[in-house]
PDB file of N, CA and C in Angstrom:
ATOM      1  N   UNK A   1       0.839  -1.167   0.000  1.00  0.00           N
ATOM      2  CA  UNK A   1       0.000   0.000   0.000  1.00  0.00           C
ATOM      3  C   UNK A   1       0.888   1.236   0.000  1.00  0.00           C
ATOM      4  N   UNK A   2       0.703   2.317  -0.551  1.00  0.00           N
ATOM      5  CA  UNK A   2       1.655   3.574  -0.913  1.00  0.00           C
ATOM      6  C   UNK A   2       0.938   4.577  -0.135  1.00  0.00           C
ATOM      7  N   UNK A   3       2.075   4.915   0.666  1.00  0.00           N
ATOM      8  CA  UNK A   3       1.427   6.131   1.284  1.00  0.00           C
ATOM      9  C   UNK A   3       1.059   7.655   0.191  1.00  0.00           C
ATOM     10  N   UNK A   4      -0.019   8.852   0.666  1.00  0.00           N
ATOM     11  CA  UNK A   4      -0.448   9.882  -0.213  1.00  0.00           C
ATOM     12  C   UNK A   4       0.637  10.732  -0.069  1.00  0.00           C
ATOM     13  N   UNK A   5       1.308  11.035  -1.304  1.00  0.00           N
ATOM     14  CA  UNK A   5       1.747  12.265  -1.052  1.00  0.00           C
ATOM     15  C   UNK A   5       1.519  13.525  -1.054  1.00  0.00           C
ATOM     16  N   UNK A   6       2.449  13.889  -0.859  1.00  0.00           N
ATOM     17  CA  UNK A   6       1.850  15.867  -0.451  1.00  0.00           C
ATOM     18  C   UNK A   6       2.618  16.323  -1.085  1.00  0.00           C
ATOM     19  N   UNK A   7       2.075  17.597  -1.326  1.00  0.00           N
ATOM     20  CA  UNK A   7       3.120  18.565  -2.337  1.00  0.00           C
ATOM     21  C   UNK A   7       3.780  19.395  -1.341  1.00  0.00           C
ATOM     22  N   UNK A   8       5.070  19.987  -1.961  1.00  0.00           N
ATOM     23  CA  UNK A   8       6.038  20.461  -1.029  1.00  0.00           C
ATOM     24  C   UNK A   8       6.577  21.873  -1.507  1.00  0.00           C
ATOM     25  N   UNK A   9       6.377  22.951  -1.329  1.00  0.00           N
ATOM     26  CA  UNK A   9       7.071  23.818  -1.587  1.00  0.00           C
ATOM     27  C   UNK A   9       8.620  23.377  -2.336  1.00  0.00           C
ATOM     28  N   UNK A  10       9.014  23.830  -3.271  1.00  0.00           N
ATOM     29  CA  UNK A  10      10.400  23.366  -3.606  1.00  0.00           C
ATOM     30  C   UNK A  10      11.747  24.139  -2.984  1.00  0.00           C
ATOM     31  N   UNK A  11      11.648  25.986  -2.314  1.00  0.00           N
ATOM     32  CA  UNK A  11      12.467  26.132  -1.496  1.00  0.00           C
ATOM     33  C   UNK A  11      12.239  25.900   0.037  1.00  0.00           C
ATOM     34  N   UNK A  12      11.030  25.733   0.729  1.00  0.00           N
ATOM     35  CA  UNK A  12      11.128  25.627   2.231  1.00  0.00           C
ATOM     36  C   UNK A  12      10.449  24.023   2.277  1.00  0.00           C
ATOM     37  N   UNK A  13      10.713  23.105   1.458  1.00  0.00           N
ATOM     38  CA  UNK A  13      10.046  21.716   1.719  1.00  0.00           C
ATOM     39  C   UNK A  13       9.068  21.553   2.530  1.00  0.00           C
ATOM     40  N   UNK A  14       7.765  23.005   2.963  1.00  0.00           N
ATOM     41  CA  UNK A  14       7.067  22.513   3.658  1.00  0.00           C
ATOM     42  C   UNK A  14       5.549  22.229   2.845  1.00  0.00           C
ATOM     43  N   UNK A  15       4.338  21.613   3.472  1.00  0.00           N
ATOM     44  CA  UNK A  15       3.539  21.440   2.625  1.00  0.00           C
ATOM     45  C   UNK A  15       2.706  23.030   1.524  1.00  0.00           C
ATOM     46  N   UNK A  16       2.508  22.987   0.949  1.00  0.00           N
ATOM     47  CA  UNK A  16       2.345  24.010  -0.203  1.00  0.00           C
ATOM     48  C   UNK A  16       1.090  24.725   0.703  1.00  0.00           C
ATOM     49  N   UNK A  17      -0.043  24.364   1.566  1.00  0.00           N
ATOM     50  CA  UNK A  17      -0.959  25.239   1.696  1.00  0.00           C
ATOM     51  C   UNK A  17      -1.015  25.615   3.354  1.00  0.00           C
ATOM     52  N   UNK A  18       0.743  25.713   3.626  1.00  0.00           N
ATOM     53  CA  UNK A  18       0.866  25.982   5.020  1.00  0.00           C
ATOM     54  C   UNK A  18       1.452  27.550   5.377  1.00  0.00           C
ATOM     55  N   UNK A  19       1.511  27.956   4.233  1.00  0.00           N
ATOM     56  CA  UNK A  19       2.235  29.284   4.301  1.00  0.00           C
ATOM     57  C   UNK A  19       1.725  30.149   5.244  1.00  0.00           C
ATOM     58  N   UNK A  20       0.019  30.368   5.021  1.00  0.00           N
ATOM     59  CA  UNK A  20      -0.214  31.800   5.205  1.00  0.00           C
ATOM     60  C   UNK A  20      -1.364  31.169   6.141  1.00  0.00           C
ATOM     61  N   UNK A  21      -1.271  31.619   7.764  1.00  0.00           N
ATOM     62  CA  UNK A  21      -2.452  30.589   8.510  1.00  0.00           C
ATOM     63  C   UNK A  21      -3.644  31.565   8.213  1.00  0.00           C
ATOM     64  N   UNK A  22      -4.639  30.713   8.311  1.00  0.00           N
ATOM     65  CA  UNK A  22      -5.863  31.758   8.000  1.00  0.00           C
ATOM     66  C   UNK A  22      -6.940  31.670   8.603  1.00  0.00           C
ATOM     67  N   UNK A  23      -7.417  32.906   9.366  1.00  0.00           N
ATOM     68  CA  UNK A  23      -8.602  32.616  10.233  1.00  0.00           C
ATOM     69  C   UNK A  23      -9.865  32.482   9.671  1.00  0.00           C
ATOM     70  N   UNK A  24     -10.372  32.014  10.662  1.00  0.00           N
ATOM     71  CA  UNK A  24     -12.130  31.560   9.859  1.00  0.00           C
ATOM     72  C   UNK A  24     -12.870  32.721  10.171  1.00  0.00           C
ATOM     73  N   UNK A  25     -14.266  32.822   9.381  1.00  0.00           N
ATOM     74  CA  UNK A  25     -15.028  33.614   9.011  1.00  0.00           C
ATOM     75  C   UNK A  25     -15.663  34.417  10.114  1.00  0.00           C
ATOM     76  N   UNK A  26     -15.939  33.448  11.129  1.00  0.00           N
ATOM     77  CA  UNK A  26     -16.397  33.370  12.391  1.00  0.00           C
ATOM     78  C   UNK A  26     -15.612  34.720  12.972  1.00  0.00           C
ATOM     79  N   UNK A  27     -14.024  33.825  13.491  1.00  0.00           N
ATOM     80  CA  UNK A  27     -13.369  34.964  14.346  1.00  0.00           C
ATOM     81  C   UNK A  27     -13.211  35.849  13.818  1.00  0.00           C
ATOM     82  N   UNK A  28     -13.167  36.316  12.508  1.00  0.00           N
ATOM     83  CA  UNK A  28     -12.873  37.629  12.095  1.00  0.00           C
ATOM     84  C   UNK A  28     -14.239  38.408  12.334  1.00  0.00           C
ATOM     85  N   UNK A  29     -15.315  37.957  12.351  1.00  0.00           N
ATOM     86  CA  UNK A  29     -16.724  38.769  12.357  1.00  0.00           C
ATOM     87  C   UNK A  29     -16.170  39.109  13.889  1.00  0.00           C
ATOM     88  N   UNK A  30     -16.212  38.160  14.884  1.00  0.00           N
ATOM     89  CA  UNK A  30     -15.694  38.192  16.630  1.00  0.00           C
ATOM     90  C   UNK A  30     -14.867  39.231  16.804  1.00  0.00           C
ATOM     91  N   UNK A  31     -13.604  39.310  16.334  1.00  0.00           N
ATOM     92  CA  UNK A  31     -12.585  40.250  16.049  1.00  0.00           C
ATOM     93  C   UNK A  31     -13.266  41.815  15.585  1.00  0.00           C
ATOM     94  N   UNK A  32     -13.930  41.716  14.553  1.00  0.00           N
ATOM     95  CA  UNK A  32     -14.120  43.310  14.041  1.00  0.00           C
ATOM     96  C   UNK A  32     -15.471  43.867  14.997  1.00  0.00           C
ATOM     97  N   UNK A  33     -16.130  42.951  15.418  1.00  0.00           N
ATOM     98  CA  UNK A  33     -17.319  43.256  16.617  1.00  0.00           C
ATOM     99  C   UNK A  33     -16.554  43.938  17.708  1.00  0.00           C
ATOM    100  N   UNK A  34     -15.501  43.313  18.271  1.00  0.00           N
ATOM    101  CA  UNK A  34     -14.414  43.093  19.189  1.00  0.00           C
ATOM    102  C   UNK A  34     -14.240  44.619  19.244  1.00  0.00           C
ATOM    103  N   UNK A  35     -13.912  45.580  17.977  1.00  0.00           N
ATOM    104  CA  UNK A  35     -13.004  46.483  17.576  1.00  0.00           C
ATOM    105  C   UNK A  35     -14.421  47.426  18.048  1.00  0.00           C
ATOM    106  N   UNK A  36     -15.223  46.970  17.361  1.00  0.00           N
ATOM    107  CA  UNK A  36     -16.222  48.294  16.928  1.00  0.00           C
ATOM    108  C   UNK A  36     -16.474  48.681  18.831  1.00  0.00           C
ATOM    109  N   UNK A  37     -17.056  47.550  19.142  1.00  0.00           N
ATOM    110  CA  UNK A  37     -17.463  48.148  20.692  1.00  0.00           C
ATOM    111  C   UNK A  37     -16.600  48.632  21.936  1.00  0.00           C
ATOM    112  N   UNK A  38     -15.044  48.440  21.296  1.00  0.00           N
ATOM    113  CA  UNK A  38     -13.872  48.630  22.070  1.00  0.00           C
ATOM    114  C   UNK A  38     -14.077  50.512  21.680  1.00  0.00           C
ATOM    115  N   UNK A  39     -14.093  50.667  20.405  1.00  0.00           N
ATOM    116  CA  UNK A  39     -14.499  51.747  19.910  1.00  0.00           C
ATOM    117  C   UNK A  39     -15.381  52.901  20.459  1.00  0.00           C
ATOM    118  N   UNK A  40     -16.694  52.310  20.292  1.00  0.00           N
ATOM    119  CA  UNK A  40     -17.483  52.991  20.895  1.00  0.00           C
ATOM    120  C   UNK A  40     -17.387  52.999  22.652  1.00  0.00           C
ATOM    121  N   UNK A  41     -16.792  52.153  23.144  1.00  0.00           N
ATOM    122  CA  UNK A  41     -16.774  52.272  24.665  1.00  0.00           C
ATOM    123  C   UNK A  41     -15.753  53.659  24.924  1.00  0.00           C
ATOM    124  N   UNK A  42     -14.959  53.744  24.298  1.00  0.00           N
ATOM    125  CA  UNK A  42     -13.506  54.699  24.442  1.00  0.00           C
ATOM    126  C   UNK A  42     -14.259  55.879  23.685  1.00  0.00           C
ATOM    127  N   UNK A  43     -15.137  55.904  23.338  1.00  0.00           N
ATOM    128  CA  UNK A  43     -15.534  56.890  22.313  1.00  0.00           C
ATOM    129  C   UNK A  43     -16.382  57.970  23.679  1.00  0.00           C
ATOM    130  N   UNK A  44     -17.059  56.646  24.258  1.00  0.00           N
ATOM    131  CA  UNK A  44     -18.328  57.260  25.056  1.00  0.00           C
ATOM    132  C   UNK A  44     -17.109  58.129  26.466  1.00  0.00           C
ATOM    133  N   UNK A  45     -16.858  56.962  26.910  1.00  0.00           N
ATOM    134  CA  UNK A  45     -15.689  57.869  27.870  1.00  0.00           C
ATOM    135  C   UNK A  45     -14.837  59.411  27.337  1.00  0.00           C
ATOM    136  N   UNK A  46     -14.443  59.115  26.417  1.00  0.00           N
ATOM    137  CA  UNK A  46     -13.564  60.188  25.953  1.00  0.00           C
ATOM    138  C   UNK A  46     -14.763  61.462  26.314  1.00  0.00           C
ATOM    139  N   UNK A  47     -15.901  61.476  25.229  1.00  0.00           N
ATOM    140  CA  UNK A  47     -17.237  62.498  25.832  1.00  0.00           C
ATOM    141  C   UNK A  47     -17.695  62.690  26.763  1.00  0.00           C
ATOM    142  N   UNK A  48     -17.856  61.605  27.868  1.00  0.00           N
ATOM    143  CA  UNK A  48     -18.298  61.460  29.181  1.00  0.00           C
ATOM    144  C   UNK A  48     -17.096  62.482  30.277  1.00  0.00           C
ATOM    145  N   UNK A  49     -15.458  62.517  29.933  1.00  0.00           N
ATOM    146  CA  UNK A  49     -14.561  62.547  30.507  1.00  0.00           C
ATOM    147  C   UNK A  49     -14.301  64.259  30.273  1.00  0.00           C
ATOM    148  N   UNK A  50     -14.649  64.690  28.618  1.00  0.00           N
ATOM    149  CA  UNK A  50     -14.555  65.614  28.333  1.00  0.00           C
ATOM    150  C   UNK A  50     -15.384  67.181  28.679  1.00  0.00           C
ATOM    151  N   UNK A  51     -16.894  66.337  29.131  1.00  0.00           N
ATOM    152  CA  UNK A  51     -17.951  67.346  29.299  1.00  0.00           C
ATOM    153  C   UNK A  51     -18.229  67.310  31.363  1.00  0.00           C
ATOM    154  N   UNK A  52     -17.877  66.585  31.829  1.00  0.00           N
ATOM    155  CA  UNK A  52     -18.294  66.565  33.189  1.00  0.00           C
ATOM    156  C   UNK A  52     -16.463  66.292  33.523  1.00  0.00           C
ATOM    157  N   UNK A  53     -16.798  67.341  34.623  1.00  0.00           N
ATOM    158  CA  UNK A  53     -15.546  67.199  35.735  1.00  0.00           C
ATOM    159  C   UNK A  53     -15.767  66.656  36.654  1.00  0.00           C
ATOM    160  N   UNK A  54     -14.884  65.784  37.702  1.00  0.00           N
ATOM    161  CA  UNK A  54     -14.836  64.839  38.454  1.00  0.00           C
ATOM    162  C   UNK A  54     -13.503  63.814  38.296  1.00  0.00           C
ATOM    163  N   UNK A  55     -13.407  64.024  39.711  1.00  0.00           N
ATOM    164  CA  UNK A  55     -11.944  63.535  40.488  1.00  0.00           C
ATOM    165  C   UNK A  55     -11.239  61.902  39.303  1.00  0.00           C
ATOM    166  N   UNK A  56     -10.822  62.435  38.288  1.00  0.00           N
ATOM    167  CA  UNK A  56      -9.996  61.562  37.692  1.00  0.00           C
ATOM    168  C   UNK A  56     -10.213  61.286  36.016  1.00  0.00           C
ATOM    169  N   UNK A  57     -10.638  62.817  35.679  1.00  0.00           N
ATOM    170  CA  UNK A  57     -11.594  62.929  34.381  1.00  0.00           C
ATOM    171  C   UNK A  57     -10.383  63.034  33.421  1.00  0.00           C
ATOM    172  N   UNK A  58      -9.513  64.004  34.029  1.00  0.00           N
ATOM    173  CA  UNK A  58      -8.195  63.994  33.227  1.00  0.00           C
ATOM    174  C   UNK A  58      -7.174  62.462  32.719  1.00  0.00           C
ATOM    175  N   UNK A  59      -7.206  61.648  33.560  1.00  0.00           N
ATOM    176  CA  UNK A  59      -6.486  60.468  33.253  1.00  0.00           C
ATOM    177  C   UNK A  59      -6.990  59.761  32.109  1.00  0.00           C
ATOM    178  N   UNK A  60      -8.545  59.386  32.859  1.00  0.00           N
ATOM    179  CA  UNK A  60      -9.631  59.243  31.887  1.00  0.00           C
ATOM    180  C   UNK A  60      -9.526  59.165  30.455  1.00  0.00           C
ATOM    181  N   UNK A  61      -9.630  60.937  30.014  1.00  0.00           N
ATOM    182  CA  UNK A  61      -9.500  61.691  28.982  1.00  0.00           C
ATOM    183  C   UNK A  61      -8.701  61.083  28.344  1.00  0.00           C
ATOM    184  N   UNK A  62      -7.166  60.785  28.831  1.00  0.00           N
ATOM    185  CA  UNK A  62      -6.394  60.578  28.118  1.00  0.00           C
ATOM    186  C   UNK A  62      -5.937  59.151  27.843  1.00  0.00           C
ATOM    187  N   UNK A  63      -6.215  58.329  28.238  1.00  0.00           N
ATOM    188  CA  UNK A  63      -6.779  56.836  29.038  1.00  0.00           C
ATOM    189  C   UNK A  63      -7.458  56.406  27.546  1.00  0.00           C
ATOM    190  N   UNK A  64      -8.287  56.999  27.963  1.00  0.00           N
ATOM    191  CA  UNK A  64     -10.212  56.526  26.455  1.00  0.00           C
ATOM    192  C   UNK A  64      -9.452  57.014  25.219  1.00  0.00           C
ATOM    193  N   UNK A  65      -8.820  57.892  24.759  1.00  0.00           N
ATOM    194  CA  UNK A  65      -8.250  58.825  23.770  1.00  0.00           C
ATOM    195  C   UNK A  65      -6.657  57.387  23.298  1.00  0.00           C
ATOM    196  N   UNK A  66      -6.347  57.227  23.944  1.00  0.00           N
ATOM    197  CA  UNK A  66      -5.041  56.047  23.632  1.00  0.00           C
ATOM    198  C   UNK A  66      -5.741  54.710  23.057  1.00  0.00           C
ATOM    199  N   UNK A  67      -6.682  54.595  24.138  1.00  0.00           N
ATOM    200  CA  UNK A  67      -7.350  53.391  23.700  1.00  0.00           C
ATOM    201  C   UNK A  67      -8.486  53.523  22.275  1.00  0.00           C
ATOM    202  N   UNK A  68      -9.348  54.689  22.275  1.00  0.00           N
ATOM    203  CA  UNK A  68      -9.939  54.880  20.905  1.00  0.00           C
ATOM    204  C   UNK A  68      -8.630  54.570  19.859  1.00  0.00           C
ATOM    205  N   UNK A  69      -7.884  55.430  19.771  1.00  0.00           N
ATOM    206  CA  UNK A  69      -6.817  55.257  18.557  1.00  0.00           C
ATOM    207  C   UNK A  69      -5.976  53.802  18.228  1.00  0.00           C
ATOM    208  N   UNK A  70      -5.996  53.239  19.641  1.00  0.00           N
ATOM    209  CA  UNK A  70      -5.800  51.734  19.341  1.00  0.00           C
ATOM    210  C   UNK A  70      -6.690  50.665  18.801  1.00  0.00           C
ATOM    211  N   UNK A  71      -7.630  50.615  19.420  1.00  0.00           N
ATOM    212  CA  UNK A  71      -9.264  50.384  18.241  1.00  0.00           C
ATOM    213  C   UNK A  71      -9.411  50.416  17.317  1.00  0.00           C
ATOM    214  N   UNK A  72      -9.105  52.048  16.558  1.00  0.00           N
ATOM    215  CA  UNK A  72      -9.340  52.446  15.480  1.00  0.00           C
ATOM    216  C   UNK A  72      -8.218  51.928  14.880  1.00  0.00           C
ATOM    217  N   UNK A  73      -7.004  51.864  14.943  1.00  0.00           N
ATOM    218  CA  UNK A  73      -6.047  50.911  14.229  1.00  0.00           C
ATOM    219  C   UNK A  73      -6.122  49.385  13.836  1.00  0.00           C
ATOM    220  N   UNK A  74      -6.144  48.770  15.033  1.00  0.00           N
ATOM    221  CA  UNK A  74      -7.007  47.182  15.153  1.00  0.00           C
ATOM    222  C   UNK A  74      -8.248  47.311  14.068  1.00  0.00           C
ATOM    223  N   UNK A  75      -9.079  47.751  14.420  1.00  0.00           N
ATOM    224  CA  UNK A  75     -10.202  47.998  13.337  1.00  0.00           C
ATOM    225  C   UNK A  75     -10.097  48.089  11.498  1.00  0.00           C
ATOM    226  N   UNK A  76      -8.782  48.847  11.443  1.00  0.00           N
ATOM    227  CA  UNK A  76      -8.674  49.173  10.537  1.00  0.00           C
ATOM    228  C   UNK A  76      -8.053  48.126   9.456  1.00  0.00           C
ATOM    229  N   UNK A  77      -6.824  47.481  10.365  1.00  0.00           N
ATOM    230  CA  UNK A  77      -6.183  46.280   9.731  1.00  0.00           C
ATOM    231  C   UNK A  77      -6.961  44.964   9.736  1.00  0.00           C
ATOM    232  N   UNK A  78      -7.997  44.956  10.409  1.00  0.00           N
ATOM    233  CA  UNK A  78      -9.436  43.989  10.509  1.00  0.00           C
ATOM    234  C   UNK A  78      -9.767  43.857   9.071  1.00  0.00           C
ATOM    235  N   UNK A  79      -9.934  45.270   8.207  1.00  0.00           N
ATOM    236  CA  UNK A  79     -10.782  45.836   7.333  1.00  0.00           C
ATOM    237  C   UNK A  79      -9.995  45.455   5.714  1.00  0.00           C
ATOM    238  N   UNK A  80      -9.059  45.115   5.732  1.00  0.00           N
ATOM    239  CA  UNK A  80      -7.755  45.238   4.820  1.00  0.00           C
ATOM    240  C   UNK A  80      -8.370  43.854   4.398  1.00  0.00           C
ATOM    241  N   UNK A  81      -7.774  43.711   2.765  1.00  0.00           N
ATOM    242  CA  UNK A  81      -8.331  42.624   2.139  1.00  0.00           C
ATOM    243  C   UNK A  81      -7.231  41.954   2.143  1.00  0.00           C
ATOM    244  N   UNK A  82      -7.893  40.414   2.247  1.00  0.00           N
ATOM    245  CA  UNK A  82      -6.461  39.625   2.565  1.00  0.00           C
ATOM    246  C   UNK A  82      -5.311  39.053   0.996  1.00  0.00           C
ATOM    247  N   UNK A  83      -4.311  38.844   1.799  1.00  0.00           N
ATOM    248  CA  UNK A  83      -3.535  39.107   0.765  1.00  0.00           C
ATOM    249  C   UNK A  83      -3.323  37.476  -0.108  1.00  0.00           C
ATOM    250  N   UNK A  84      -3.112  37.653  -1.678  1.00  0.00           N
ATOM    251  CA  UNK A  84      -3.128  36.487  -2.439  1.00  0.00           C
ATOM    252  C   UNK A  84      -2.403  35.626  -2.165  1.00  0.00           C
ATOM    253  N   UNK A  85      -2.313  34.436  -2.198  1.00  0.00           N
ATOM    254  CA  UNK A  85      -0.866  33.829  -1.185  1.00  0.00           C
ATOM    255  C   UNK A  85      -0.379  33.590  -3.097  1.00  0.00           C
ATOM    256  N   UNK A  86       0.808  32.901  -2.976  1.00  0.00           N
ATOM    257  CA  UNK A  86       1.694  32.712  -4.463  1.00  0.00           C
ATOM    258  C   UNK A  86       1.629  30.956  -4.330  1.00  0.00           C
ATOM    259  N   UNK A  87       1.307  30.536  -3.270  1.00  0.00           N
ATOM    260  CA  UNK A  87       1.150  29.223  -3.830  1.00  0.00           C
ATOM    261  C   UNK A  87       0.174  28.708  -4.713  1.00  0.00           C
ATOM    262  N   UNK A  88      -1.091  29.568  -4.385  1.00  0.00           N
ATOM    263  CA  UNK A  88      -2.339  29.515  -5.502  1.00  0.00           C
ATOM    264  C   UNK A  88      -1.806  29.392  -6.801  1.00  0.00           C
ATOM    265  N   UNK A  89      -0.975  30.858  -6.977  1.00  0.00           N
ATOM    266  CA  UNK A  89      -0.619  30.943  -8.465  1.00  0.00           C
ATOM    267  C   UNK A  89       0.227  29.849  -8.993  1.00  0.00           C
ATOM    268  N   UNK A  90       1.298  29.152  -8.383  1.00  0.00           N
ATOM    269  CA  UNK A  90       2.137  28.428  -8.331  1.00  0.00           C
ATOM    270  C   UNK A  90       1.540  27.068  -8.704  1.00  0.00           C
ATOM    271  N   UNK A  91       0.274  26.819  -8.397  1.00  0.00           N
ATOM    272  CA  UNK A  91      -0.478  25.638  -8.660  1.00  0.00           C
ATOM    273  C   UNK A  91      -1.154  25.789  -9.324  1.00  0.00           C
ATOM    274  N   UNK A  92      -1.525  26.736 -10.099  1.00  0.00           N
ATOM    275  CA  UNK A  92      -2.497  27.058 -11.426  1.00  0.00           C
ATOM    276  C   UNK A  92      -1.684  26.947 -12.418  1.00  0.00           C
ATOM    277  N   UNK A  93      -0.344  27.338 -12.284  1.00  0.00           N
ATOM    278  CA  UNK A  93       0.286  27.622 -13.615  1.00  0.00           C
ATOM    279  C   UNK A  93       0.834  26.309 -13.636  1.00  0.00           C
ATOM    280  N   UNK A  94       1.181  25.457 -12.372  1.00  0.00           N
ATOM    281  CA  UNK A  94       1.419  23.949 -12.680  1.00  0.00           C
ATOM    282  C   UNK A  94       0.244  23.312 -13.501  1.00  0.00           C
ATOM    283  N   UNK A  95      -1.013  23.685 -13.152  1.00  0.00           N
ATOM    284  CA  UNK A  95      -2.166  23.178 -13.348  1.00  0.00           C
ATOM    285  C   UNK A  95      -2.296  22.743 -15.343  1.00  0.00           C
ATOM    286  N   UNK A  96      -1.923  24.145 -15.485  1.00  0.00           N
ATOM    287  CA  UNK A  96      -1.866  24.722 -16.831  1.00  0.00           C
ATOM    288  C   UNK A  96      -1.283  23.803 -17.788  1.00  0.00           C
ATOM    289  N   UNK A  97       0.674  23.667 -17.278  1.00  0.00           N
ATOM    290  CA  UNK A  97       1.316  22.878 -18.296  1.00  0.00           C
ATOM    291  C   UNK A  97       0.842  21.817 -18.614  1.00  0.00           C
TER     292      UNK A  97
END
């Protein structure tokens, strides 16, 4: 009996569809939910921190304001279309000859 083989990258001998790990559909919806309400929570503070004074509004302020812009970054690279891997191509154009 012959064992199946696998195809192998020809410079890193590893299997051809291990390159690029890729998350499922799921966690990325989890993830960009993740972002949006991290968002709006830092959003609400930042306003909350900005319009009423009270013993620690300043930290706050600047606290919600670090964390919005970290959100909004996370969020943003959430949003980015993912990139083509070259093994695809690499196996089409094998496909081809």
């Amino acid at each position: 009996m012959r064992a199946a083989s696998v195809n192998l990258d020809r410079n890193t001998r590893n299997p051809i569809g291990s390159k690029i790990p890729r998350t499922s559909v799921a966690q990325l919806k989890t993830q960009k939910s993740i972002a949006k309400i991290g968002m709006t929570g830092s959003l609400g503070a930042l306003f909350f921190s900005g319009f009423f004074k009270f013993h620690g509004a300043k930290q706050l302020h600047i606290y919600s304001g670090f964390g919005l812009l970290a959100f909004s970054l996370w969020h943003h690279f959430l949003n980015q279309p993912r990139p083509k891997s070259k093994t695809s191509s690499y196996q089409a154009a094998r496909i081809r000859r």
